[in-house]
ModelCIF file with pLDDT and N, C-alpha, C, O atoms, coordinates in Angstrom:
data_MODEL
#
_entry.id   MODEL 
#
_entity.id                         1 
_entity.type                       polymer 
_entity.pdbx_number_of_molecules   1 
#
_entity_poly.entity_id                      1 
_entity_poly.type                           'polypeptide(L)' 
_entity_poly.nstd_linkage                   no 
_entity_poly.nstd_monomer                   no 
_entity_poly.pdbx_seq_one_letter_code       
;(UNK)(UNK)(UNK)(UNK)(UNK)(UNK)(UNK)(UNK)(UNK)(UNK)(UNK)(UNK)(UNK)(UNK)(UNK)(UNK)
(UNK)(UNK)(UNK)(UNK)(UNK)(UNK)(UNK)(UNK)(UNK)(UNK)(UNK)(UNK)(UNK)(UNK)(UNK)(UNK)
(UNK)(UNK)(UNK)(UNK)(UNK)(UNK)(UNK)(UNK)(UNK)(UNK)(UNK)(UNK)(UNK)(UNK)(UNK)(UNK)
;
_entity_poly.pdbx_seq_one_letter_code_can   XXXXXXXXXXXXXXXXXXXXXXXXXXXXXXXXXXXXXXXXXXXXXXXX 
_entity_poly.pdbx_strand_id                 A 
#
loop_
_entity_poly_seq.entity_id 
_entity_poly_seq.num 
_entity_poly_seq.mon_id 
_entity_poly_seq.hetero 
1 1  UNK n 
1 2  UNK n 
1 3  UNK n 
1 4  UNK n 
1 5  UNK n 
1 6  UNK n 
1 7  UNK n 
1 8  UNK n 
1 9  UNK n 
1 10 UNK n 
1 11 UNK n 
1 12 UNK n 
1 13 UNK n 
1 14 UNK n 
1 15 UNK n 
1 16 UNK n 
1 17 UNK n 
1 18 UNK n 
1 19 UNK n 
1 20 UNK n 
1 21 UNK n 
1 22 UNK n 
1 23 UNK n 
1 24 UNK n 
1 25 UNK n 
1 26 UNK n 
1 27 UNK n 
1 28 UNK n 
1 29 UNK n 
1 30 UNK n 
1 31 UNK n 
1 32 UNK n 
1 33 UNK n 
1 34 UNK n 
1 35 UNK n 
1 36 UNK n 
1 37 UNK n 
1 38 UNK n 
1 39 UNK n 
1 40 UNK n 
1 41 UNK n 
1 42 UNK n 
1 43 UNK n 
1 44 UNK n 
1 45 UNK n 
1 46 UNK n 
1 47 UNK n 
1 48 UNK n 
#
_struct_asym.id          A 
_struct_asym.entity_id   1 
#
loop_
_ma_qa_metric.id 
_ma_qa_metric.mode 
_ma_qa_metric.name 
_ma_qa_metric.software_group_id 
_ma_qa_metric.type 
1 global pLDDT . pLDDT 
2 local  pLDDT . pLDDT 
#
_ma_qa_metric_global.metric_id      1 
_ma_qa_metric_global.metric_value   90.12 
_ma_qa_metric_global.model_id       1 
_ma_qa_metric_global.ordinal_id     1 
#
loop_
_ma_qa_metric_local.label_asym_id 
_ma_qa_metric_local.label_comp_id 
_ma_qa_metric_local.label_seq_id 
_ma_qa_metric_local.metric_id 
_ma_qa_metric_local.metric_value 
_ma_qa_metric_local.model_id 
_ma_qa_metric_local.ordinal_id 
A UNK 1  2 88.00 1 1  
A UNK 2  2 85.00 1 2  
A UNK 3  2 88.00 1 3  
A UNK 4  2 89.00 1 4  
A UNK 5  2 92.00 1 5  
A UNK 6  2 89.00 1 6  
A UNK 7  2 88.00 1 7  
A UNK 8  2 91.00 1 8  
A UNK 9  2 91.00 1 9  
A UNK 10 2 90.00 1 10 
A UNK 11 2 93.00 1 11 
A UNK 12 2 92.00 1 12 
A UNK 13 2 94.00 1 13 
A UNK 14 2 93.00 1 14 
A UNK 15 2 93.00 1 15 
A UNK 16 2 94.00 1 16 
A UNK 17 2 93.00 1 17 
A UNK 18 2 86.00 1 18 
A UNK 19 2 82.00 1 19 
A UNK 20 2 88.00 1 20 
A UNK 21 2 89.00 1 21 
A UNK 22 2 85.00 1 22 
A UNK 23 2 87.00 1 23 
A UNK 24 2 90.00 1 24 
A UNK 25 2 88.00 1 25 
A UNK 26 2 94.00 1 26 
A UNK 27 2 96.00 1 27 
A UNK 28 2 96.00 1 28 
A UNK 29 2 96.00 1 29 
A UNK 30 2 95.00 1 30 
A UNK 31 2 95.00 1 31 
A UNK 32 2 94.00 1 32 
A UNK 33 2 92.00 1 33 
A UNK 34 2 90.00 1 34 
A UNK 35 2 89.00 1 35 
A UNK 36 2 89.00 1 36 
A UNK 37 2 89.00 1 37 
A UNK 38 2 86.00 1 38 
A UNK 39 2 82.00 1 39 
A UNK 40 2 87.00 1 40 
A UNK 41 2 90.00 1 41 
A UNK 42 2 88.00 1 42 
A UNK 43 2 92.00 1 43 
A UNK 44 2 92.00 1 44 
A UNK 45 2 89.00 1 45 
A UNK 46 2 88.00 1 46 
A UNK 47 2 91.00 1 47 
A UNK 48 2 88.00 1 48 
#
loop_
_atom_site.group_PDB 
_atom_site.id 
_atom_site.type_symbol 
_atom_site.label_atom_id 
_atom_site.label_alt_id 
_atom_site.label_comp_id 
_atom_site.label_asym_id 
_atom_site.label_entity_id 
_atom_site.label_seq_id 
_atom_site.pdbx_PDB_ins_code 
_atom_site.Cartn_x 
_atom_site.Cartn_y 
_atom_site.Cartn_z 
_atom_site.occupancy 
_atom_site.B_iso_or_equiv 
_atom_site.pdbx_formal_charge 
_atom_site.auth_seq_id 
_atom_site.auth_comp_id 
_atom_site.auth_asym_id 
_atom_site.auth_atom_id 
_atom_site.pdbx_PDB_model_num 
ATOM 1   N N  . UNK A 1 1  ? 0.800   10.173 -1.064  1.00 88.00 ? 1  UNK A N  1 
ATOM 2   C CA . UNK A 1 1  ? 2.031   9.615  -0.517  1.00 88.00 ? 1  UNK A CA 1 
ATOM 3   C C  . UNK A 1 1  ? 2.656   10.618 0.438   1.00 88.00 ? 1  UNK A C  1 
ATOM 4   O O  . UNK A 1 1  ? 2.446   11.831 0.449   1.00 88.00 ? 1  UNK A O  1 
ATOM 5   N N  . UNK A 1 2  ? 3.670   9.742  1.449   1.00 85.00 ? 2  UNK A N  1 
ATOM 6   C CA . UNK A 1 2  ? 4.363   11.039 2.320   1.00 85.00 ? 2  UNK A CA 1 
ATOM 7   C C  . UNK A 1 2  ? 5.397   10.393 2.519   1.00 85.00 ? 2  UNK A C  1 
ATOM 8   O O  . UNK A 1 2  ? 5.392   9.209  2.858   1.00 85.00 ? 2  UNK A O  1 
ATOM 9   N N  . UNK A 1 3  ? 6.464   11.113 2.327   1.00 88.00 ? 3  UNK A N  1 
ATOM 10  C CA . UNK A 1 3  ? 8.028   10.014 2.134   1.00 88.00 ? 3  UNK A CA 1 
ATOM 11  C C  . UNK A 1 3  ? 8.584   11.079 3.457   1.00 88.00 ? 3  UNK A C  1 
ATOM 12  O O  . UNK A 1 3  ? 8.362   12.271 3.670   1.00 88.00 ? 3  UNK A O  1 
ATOM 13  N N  . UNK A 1 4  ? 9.575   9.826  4.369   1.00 89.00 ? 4  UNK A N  1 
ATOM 14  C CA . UNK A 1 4  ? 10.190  10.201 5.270   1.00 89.00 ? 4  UNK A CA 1 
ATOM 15  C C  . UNK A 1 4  ? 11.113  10.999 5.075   1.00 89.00 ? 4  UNK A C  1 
ATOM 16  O O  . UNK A 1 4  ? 11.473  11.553 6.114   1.00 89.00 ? 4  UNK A O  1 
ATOM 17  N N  . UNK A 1 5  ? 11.701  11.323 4.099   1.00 92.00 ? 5  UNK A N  1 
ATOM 18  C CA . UNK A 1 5  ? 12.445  12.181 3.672   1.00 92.00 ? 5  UNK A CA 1 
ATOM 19  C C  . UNK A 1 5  ? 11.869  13.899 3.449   1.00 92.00 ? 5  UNK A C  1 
ATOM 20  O O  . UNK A 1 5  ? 12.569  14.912 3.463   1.00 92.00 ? 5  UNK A O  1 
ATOM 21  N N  . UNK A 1 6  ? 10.438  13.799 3.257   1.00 89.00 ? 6  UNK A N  1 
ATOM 22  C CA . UNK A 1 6  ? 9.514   14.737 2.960   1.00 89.00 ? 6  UNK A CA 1 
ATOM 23  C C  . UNK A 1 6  ? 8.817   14.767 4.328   1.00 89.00 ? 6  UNK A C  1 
ATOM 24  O O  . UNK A 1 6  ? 7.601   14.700 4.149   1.00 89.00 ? 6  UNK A O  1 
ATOM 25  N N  . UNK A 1 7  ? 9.153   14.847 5.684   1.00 88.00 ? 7  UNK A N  1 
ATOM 26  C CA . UNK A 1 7  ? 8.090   14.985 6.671   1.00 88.00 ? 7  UNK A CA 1 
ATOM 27  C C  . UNK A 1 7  ? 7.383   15.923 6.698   1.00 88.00 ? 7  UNK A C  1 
ATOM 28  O O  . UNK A 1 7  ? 6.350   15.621 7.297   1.00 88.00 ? 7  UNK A O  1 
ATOM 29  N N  . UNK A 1 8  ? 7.377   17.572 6.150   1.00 91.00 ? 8  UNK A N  1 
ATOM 30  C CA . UNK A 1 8  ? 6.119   18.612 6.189   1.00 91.00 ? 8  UNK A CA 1 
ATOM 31  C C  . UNK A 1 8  ? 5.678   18.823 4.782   1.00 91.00 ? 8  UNK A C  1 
ATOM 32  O O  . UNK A 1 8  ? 5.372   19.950 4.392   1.00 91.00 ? 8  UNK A O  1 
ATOM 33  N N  . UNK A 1 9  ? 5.633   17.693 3.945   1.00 91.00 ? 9  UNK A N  1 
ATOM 34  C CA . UNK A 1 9  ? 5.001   17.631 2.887   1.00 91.00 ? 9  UNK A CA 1 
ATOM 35  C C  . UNK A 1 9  ? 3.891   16.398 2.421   1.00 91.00 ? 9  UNK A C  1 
ATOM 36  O O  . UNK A 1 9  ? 4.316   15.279 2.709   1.00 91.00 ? 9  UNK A O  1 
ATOM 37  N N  . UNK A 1 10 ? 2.838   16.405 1.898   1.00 90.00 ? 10 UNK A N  1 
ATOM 38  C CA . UNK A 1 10 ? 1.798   15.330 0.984   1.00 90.00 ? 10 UNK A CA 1 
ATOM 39  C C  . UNK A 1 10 ? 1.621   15.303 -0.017  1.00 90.00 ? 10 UNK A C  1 
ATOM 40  O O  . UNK A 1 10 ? 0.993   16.330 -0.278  1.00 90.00 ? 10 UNK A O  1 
ATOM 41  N N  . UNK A 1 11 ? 1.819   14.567 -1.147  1.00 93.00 ? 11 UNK A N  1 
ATOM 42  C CA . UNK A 1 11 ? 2.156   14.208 -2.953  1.00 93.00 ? 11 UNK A CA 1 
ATOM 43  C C  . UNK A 1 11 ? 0.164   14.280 -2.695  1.00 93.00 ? 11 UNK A C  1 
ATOM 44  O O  . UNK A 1 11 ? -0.393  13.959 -1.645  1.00 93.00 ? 11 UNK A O  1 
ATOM 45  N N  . UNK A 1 12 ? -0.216  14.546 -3.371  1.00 92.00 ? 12 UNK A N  1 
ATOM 46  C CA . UNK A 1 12 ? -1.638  13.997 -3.985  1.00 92.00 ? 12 UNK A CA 1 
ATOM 47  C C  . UNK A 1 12 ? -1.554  13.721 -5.286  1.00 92.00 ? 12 UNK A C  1 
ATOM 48  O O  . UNK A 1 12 ? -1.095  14.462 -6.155  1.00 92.00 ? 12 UNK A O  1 
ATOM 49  N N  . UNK A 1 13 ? -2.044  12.548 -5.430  1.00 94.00 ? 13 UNK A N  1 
ATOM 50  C CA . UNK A 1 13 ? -1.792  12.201 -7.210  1.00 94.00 ? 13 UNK A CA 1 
ATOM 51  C C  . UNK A 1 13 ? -3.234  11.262 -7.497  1.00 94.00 ? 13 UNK A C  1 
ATOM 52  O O  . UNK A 1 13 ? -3.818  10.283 -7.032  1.00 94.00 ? 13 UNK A O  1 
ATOM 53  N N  . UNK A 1 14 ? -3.392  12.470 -8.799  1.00 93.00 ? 14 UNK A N  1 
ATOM 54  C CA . UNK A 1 14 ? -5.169  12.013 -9.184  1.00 93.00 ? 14 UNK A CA 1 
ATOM 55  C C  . UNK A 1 14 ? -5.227  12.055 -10.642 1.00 93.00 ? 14 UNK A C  1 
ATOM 56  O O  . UNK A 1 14 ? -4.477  12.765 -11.310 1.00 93.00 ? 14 UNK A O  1 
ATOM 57  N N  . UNK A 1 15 ? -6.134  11.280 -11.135 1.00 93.00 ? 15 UNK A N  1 
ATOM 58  C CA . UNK A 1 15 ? -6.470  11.258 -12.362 1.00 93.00 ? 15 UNK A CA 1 
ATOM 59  C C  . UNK A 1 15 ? -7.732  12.560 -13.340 1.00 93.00 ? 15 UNK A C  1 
ATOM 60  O O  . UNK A 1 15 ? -8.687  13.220 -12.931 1.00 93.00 ? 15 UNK A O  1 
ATOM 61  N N  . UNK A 1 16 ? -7.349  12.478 -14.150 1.00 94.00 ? 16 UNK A N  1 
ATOM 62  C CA . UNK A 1 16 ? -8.595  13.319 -14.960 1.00 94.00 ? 16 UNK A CA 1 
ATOM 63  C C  . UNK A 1 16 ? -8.827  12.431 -16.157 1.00 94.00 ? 16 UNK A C  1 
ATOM 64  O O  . UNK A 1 16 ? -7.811  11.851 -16.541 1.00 94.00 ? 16 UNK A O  1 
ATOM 65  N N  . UNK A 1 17 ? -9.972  12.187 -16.857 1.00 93.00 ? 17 UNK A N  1 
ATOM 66  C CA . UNK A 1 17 ? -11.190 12.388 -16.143 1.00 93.00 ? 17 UNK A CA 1 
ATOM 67  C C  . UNK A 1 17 ? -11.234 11.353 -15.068 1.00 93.00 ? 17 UNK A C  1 
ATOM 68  O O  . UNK A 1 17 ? -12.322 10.959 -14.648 1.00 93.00 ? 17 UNK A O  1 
ATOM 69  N N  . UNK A 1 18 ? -10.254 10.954 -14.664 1.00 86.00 ? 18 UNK A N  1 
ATOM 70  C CA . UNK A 1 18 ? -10.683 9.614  -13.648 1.00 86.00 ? 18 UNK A CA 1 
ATOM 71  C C  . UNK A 1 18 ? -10.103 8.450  -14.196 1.00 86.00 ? 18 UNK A C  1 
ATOM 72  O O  . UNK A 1 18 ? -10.018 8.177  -15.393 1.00 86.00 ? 18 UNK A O  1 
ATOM 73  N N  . UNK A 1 19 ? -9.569  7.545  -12.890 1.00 82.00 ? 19 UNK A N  1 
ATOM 74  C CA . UNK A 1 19 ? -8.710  6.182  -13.481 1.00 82.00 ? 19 UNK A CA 1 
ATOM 75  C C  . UNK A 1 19 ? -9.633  5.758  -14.162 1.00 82.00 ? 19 UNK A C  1 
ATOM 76  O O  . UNK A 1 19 ? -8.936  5.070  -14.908 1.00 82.00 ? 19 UNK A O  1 
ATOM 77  N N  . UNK A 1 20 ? -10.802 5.576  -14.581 1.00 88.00 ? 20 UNK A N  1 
ATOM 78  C CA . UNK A 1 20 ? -11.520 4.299  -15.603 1.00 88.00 ? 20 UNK A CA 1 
ATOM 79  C C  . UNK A 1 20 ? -11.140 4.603  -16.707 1.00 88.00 ? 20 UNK A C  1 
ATOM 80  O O  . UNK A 1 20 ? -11.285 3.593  -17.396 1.00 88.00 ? 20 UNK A O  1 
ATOM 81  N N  . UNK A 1 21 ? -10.657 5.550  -17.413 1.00 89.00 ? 21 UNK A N  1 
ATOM 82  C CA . UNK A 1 21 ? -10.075 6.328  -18.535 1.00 89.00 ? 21 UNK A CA 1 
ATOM 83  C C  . UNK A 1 21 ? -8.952  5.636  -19.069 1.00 89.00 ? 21 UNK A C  1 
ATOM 84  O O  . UNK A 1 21 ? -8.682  5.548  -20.267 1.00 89.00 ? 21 UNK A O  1 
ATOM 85  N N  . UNK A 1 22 ? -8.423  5.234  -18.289 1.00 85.00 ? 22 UNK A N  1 
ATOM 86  C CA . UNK A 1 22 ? -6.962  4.749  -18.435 1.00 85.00 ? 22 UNK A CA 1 
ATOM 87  C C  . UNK A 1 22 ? -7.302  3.536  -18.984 1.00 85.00 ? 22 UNK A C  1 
ATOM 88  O O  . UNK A 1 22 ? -6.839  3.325  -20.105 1.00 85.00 ? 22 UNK A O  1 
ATOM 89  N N  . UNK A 1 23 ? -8.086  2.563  -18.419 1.00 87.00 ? 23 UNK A N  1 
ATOM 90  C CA . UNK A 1 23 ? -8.866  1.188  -18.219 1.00 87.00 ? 23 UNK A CA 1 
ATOM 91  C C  . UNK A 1 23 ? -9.572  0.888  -20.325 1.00 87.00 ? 23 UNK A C  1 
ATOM 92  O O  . UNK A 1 23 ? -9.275  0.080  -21.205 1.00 87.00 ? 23 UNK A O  1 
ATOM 93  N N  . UNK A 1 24 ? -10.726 2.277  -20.212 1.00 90.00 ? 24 UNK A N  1 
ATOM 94  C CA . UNK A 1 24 ? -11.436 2.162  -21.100 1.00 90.00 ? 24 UNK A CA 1 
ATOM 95  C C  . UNK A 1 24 ? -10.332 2.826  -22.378 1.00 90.00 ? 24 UNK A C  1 
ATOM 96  O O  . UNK A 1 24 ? -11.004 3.107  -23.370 1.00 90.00 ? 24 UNK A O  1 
ATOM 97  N N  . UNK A 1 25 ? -9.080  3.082  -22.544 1.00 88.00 ? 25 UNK A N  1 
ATOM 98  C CA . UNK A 1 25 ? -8.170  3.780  -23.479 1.00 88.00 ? 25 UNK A CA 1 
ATOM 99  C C  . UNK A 1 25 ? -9.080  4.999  -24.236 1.00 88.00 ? 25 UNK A C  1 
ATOM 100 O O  . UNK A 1 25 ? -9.382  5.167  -25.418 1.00 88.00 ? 25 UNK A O  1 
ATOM 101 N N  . UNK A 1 26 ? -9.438  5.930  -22.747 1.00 94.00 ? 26 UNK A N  1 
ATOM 102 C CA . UNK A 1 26 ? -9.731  7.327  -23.735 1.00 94.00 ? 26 UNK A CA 1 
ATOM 103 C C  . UNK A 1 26 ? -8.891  8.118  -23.236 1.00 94.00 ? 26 UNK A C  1 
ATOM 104 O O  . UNK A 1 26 ? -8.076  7.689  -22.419 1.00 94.00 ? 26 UNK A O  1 
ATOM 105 N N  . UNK A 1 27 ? -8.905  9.442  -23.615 1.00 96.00 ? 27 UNK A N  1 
ATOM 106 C CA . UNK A 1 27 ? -7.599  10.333 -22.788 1.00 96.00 ? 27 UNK A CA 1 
ATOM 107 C C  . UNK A 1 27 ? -7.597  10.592 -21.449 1.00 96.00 ? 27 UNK A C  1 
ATOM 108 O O  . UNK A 1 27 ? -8.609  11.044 -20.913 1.00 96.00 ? 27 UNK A O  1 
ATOM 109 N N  . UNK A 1 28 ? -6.316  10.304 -20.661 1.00 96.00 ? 28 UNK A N  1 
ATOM 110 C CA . UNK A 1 28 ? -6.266  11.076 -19.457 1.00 96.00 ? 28 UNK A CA 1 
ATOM 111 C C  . UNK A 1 28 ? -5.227  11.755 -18.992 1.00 96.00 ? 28 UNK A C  1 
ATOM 112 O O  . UNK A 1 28 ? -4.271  11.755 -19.767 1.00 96.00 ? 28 UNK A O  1 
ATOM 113 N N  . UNK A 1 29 ? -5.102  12.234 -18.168 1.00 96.00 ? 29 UNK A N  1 
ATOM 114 C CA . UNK A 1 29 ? -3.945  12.984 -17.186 1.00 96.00 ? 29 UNK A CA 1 
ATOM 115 C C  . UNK A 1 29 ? -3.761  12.604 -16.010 1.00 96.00 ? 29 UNK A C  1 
ATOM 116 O O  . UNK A 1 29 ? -4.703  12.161 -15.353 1.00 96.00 ? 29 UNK A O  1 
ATOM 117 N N  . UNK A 1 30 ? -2.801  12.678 -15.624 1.00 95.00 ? 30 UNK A N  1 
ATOM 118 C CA . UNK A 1 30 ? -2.624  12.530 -14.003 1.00 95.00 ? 30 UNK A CA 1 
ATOM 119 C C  . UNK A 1 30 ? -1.794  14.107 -13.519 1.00 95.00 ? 30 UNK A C  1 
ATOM 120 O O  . UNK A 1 30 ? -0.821  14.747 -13.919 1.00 95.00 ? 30 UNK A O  1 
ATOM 121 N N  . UNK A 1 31 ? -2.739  14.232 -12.534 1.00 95.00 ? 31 UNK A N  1 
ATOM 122 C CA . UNK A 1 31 ? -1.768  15.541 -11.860 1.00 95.00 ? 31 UNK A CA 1 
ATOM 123 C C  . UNK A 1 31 ? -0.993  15.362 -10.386 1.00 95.00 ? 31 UNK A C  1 
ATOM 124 O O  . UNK A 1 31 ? -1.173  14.321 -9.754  1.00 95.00 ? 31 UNK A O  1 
ATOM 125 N N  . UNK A 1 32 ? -0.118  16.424 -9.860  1.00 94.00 ? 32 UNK A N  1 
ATOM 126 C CA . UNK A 1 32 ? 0.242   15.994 -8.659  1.00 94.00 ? 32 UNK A CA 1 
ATOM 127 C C  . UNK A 1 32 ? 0.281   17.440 -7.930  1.00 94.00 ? 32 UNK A C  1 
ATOM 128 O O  . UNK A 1 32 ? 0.794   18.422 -8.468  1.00 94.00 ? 32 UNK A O  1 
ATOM 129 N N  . UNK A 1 33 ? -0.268  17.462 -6.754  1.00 92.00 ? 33 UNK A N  1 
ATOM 130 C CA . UNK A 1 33 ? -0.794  18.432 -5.782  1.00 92.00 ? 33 UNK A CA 1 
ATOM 131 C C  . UNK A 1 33 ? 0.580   17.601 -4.634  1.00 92.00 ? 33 UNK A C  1 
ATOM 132 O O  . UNK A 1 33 ? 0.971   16.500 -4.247  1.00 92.00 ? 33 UNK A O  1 
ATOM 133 N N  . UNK A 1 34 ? 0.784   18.679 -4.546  1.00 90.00 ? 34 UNK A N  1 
ATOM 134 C CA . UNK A 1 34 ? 2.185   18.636 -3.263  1.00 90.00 ? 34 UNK A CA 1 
ATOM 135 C C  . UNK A 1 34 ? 1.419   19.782 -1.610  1.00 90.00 ? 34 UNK A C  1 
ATOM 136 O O  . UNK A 1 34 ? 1.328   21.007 -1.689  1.00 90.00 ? 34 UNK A O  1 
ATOM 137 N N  . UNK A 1 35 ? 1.144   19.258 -0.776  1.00 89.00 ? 35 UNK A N  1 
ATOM 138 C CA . UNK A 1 35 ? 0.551   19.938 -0.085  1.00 89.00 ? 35 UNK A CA 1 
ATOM 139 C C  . UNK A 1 35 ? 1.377   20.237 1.715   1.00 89.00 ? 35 UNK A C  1 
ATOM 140 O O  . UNK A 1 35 ? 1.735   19.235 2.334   1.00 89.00 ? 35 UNK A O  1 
ATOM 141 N N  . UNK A 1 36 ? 1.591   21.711 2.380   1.00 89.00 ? 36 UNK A N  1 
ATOM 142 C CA . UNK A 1 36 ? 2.388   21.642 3.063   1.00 89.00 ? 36 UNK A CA 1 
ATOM 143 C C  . UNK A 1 36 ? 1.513   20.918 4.049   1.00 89.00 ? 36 UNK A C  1 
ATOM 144 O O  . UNK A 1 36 ? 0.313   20.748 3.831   1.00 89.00 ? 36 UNK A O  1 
ATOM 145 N N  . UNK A 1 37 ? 2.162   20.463 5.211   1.00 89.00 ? 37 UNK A N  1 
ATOM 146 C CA . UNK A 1 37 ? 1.492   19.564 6.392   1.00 89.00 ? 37 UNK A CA 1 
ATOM 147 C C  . UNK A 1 37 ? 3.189   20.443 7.657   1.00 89.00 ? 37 UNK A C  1 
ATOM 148 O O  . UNK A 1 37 ? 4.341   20.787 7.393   1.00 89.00 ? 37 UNK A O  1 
ATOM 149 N N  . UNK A 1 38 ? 2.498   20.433 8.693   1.00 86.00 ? 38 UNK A N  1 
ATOM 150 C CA . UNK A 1 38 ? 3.154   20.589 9.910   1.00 86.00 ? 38 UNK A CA 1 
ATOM 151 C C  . UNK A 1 38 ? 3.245   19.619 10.915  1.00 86.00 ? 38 UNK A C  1 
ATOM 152 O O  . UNK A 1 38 ? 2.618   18.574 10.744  1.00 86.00 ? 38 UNK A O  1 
ATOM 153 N N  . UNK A 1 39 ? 3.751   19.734 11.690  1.00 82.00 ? 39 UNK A N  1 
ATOM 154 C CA . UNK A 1 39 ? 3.563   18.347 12.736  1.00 82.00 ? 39 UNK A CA 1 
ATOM 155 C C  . UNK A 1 39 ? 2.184   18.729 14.057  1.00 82.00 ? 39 UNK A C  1 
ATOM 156 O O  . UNK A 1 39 ? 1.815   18.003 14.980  1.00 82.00 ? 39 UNK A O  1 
ATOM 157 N N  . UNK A 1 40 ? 1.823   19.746 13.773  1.00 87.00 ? 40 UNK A N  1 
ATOM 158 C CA . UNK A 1 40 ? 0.617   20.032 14.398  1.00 87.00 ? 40 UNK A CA 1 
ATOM 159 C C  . UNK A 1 40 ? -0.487  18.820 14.591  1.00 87.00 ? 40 UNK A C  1 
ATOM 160 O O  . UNK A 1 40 ? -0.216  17.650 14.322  1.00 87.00 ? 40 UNK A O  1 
ATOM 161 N N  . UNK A 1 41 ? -1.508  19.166 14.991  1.00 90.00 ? 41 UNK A N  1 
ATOM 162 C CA . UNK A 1 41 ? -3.042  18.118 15.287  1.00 90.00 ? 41 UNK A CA 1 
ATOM 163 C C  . UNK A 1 41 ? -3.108  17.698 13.811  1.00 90.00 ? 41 UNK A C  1 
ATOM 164 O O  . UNK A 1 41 ? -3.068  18.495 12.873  1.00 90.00 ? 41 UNK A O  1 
ATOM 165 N N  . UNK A 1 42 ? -3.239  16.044 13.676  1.00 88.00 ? 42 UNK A N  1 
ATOM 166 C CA . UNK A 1 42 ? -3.346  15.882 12.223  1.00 88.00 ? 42 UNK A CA 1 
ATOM 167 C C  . UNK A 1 42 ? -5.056  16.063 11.891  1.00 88.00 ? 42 UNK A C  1 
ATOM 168 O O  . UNK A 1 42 ? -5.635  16.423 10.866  1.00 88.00 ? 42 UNK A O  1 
ATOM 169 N N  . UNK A 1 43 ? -5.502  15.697 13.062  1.00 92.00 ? 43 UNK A N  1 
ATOM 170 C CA . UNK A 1 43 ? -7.089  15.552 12.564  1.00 92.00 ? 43 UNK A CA 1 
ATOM 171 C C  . UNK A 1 43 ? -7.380  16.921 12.051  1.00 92.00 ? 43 UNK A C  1 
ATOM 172 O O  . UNK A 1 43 ? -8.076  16.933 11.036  1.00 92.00 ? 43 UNK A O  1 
ATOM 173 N N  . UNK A 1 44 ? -6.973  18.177 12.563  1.00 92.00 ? 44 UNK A N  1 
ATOM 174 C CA . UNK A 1 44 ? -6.860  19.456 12.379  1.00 92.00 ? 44 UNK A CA 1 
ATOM 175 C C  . UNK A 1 44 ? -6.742  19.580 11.012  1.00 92.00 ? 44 UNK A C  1 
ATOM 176 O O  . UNK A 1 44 ? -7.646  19.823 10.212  1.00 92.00 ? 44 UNK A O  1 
ATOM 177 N N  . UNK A 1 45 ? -5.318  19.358 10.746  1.00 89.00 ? 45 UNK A N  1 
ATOM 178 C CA . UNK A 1 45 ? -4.465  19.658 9.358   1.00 89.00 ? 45 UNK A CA 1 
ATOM 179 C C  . UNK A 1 45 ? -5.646  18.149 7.901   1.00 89.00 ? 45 UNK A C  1 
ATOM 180 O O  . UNK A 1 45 ? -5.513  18.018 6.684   1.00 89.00 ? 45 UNK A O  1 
ATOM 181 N N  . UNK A 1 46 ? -6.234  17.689 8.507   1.00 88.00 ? 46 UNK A N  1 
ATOM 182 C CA . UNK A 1 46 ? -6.573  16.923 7.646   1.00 88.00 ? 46 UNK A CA 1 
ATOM 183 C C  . UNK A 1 46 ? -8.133  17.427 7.161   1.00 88.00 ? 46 UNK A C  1 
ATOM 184 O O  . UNK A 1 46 ? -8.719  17.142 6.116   1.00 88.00 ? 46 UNK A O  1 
ATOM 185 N N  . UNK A 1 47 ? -8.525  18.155 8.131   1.00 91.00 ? 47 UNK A N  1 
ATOM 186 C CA . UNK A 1 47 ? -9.176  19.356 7.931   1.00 91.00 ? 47 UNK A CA 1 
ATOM 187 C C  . UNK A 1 47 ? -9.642  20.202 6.711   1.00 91.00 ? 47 UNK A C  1 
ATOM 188 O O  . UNK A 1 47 ? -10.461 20.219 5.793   1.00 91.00 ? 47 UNK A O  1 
ATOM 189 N N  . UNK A 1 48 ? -8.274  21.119 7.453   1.00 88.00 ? 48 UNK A N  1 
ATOM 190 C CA . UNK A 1 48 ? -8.279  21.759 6.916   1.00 88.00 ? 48 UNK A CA 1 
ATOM 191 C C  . UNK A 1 48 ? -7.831  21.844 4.952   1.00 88.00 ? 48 UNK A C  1 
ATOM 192 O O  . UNK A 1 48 ? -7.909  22.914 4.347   1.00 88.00 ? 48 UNK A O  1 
#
Protein backbone atom coordinates (compact mmCIF):
# COMPACT_ATOMS: atom_id res chain seq x y z
CA UNK A 1 0.00 0.00 0.00
CA UNK A 2 1.03 3.78 -0.37
CA UNK A 3 -1.30 6.32 1.25
CA UNK A 4 -1.26 9.94 0.07
CA UNK A 5 -0.66 11.03 3.24
CA UNK A 6 2.58 8.77 3.28
CA UNK A 7 4.15 10.00 -0.17
CA UNK A 8 8.05 8.80 0.62
CA UNK A 9 6.86 5.74 2.15
CA UNK A 10 5.57 1.72 1.02
CA UNK A 11 3.56 -0.62 3.74
CA UNK A 12 4.56 -4.21 2.48
CA UNK A 13 2.30 -6.62 4.12
CA UNK A 14 2.96 -10.47 3.80
CA UNK A 15 2.07 -13.55 5.23
CA UNK A 16 4.15 -16.44 6.92
CA UNK A 17 4.02 -19.32 6.10
CA UNK A 18 1.88 -17.87 3.37
CA UNK A 19 -1.92 -16.83 2.90
CA UNK A 20 -3.03 -20.62 2.30
CA UNK A 21 -2.38 -20.96 6.08
CA UNK A 22 -4.94 -18.77 6.98
CA UNK A 23 -7.39 -20.71 4.41
CA UNK A 24 -6.19 -24.30 5.66
CA UNK A 25 -6.47 -22.97 9.79
CA UNK A 26 -2.74 -23.73 10.59
CA UNK A 27 -0.63 -20.99 12.17
CA UNK A 28 0.27 -17.79 10.64
CA UNK A 29 1.62 -14.28 10.88
CA UNK A 30 1.42 -11.38 8.97
CA UNK A 31 4.28 -8.89 8.99
CA UNK A 32 4.64 -5.30 7.78
CA UNK A 33 7.85 -3.91 6.04
CA UNK A 34 7.47 -0.04 5.75
CA UNK A 35 9.95 0.88 3.02
CA UNK A 36 11.49 4.52 2.27
CA UNK A 37 10.68 5.53 -1.55
CA UNK A 38 11.75 9.15 -2.94
CA UNK A 39 10.20 10.82 -5.77
CA UNK A 40 13.18 9.86 -7.88
CA UNK A 41 13.02 7.26 -11.21
CA UNK A 42 10.45 4.76 -9.93
CA UNK A 43 11.62 2.04 -12.26
CA UNK A 44 15.01 2.76 -10.44
CA UNK A 45 13.64 2.78 -6.84
CA UNK A 46 11.59 -0.36 -7.72
CA UNK A 47 14.82 -1.77 -8.31
CA UNK A 48 16.43 -1.30 -6.12
Amino acid sequence: SAWLWEPDQINLFFFHPGGAAVKEDRPWLQFRMTLNVSGGDPAAQAQQ
